[in-house]
PDB file of N, CA and C in Angstrom:
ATOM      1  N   UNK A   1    -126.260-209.470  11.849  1.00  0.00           N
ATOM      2  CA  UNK A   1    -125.270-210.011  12.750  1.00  0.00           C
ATOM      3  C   UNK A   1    -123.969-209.213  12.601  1.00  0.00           C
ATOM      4  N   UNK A   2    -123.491-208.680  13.581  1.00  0.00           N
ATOM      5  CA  UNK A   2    -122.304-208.150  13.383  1.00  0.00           C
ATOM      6  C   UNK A   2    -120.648-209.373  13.041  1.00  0.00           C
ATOM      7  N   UNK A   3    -120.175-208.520  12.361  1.00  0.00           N
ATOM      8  CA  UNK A   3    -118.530-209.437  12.444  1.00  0.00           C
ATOM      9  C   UNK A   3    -118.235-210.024  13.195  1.00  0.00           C
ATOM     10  N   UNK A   4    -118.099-209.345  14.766  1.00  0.00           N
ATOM     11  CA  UNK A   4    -117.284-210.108  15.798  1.00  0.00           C
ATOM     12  C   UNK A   4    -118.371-211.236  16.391  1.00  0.00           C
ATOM     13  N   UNK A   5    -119.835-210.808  16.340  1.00  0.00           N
ATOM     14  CA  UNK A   5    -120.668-212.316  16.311  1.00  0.00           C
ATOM     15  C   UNK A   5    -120.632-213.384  15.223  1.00  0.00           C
ATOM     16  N   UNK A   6    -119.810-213.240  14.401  1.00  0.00           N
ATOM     17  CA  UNK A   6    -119.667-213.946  13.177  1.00  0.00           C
ATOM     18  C   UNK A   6    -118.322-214.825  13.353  1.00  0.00           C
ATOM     19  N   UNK A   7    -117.640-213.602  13.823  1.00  0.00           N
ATOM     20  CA  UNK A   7    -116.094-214.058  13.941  1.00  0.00           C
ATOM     21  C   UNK A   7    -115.924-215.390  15.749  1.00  0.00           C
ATOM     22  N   UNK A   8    -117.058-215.035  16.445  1.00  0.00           N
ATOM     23  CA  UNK A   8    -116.777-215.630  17.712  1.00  0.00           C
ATOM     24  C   UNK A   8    -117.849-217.180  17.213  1.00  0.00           C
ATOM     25  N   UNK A   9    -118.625-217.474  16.238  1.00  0.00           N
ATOM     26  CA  UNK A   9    -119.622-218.607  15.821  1.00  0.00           C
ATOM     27  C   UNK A   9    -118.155-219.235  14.894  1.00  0.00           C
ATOM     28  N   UNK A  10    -117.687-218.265  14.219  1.00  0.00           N
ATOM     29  CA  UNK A  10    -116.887-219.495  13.466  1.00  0.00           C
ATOM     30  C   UNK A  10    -115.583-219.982  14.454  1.00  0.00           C
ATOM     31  N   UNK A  11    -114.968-219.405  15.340  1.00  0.00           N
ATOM     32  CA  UNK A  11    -114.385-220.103  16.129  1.00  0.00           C
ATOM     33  C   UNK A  11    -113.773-221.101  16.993  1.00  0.00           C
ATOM     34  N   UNK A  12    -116.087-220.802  17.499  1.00  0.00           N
ATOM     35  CA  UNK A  12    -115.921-221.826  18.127  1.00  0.00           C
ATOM     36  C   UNK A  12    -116.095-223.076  16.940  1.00  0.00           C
ATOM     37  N   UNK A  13    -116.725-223.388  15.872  1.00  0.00           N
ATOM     38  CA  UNK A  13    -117.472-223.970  14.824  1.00  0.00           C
ATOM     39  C   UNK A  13    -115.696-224.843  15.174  1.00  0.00           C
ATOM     40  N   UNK A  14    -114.768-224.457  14.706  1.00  0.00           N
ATOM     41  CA  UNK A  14    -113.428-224.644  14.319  1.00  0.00           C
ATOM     42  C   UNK A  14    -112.716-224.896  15.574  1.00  0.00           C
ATOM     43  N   UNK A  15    -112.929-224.955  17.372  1.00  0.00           N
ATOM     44  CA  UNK A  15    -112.470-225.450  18.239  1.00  0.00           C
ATOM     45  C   UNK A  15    -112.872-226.921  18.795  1.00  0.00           C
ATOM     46  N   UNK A  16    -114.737-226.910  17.728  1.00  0.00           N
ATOM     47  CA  UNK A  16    -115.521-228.128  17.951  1.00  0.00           C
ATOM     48  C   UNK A  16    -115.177-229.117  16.992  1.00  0.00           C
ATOM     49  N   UNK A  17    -114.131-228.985  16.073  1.00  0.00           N
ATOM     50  CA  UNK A  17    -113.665-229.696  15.200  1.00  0.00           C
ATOM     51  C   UNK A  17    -112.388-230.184  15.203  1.00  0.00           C
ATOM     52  N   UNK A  18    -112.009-229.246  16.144  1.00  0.00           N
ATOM     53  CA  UNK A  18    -110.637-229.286  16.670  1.00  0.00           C
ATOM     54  C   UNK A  18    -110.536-230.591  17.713  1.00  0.00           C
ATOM     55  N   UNK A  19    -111.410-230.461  18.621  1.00  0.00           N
ATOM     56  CA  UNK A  19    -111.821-231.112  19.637  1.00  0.00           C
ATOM     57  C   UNK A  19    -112.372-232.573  19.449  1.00  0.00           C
ATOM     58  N   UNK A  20    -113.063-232.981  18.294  1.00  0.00           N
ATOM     59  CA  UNK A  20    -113.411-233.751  17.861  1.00  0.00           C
ATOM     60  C   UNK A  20    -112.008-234.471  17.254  1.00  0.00           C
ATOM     61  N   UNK A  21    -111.174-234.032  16.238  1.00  0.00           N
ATOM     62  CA  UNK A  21    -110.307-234.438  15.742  1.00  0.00           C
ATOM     63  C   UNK A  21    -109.340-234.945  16.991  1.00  0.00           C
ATOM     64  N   UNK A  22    -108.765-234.094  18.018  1.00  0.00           N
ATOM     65  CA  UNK A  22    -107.844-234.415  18.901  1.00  0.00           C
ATOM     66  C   UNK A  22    -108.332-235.718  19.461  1.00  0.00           C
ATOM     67  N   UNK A  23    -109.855-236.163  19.363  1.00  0.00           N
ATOM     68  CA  UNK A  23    -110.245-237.408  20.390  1.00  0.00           C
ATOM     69  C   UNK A  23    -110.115-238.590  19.316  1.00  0.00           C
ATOM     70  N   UNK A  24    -110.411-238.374  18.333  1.00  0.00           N
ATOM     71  CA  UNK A  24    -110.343-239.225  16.846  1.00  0.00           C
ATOM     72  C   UNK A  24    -108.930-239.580  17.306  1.00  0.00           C
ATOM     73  N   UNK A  25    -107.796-238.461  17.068  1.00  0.00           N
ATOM     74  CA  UNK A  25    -106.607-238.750  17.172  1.00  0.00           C
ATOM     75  C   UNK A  25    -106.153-239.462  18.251  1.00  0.00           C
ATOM     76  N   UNK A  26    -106.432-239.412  19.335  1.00  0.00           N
ATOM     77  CA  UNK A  26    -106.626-239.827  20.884  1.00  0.00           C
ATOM     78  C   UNK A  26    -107.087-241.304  21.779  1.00  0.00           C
ATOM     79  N   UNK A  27    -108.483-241.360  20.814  1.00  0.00           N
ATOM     80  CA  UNK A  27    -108.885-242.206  21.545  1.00  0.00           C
ATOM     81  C   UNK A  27    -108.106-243.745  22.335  1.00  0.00           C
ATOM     82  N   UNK A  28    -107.405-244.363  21.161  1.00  0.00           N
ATOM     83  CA  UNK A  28    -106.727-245.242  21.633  1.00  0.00           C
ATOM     84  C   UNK A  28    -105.756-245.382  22.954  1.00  0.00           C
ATOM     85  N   UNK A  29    -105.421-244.186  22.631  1.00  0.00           N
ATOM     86  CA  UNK A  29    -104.475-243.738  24.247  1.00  0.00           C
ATOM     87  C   UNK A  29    -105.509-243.607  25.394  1.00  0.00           C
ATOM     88  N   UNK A  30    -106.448-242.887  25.077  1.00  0.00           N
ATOM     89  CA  UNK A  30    -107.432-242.863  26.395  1.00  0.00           C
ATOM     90  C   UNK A  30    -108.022-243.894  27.175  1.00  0.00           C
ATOM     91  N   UNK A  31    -108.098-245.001  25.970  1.00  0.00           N
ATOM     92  CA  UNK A  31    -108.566-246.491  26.097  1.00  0.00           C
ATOM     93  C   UNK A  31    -108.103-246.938  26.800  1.00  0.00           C
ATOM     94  N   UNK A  32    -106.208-247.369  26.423  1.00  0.00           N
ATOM     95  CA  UNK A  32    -105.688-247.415  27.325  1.00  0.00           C
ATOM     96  C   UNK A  32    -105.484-247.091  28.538  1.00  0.00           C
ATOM     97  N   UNK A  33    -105.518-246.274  28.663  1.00  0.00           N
ATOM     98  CA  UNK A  33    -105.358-245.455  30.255  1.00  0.00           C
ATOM     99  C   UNK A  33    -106.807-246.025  31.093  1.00  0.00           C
ATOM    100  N   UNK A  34    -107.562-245.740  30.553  1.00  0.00           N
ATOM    101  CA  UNK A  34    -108.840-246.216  31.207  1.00  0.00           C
ATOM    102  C   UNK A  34    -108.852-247.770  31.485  1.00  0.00           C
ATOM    103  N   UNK A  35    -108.149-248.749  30.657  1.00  0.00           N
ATOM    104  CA  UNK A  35    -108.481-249.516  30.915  1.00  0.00           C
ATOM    105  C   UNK A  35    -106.715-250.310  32.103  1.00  0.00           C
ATOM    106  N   UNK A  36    -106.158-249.466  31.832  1.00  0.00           N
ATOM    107  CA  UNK A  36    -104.987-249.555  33.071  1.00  0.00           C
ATOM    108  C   UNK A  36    -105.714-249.025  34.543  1.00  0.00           C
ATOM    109  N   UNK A  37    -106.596-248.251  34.822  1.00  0.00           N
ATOM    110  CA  UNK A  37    -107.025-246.941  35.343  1.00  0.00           C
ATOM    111  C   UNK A  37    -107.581-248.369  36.236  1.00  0.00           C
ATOM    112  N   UNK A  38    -108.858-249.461  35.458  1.00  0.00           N
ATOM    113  CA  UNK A  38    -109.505-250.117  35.851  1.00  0.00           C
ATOM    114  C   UNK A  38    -108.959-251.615  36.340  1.00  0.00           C
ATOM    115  N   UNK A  39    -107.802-251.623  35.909  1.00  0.00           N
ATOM    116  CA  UNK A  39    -106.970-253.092  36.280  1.00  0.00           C
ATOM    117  C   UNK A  39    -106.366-252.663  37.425  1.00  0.00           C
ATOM    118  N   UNK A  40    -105.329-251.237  37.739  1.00  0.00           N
ATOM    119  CA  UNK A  40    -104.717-251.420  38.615  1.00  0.00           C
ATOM    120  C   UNK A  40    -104.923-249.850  39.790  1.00  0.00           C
ATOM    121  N   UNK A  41    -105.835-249.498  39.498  1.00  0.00           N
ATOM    122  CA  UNK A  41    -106.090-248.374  40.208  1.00  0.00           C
ATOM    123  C   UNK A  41    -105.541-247.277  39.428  1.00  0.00           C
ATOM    124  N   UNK A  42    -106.133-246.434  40.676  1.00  0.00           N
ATOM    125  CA  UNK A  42    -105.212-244.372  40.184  1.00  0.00           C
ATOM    126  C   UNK A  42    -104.098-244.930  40.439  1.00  0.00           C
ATOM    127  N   UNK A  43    -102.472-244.137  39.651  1.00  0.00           N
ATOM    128  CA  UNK A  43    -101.432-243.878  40.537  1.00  0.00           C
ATOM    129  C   UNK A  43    -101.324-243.341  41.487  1.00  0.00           C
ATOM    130  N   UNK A  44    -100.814-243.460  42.387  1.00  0.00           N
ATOM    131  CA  UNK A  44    -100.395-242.278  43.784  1.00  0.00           C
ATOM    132  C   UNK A  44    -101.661-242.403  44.324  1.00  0.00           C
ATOM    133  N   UNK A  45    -102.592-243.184  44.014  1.00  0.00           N
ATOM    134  CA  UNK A  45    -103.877-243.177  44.381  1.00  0.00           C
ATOM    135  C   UNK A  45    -103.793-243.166  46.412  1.00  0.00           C
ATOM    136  N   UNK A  46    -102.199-243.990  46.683  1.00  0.00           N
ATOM    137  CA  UNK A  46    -102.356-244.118  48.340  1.00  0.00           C
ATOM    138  C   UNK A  46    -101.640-243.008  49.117  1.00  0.00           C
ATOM    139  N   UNK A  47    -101.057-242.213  47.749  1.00  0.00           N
ATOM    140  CA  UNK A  47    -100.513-240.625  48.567  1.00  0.00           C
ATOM    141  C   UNK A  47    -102.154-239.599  48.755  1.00  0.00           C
ATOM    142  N   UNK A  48    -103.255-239.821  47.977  1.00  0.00           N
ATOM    143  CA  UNK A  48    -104.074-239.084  48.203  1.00  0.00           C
ATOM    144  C   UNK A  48    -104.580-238.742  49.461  1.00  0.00           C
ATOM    145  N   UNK A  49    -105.182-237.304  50.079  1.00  0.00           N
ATOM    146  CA  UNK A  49    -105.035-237.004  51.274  1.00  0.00           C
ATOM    147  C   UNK A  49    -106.886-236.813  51.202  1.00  0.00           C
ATOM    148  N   UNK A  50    -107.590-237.323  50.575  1.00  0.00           N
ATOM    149  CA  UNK A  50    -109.264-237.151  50.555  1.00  0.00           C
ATOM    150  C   UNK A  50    -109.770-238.319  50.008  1.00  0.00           C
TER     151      UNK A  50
END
């Protein structure tokens, strides 16, 4: 295996952990939102043009 195939596996290894952590860190806020999302609609949902 060359370096830069080595160097582009640990990367990503370390963006999927990254990614994981940010939602760990996250989730509660997302909750929220989702569950505002489902009580009172999108915002601006009646400026949408589609």
């Amino acid at each position: 295996m060359t370096r830069n195939c080595i160097k582009c596996e640990k990367s990503a290894a370390i963006a999927s952990v990254r990614a994981q952590q940010w939602l760990a860190e996250n989730r509660s806020s997302l909750e929220a939102s989702r569950q505002y999302v489902e009580k009172n609609g999108l915002p601006l949902a009646d400026y949408r043009n589609f």
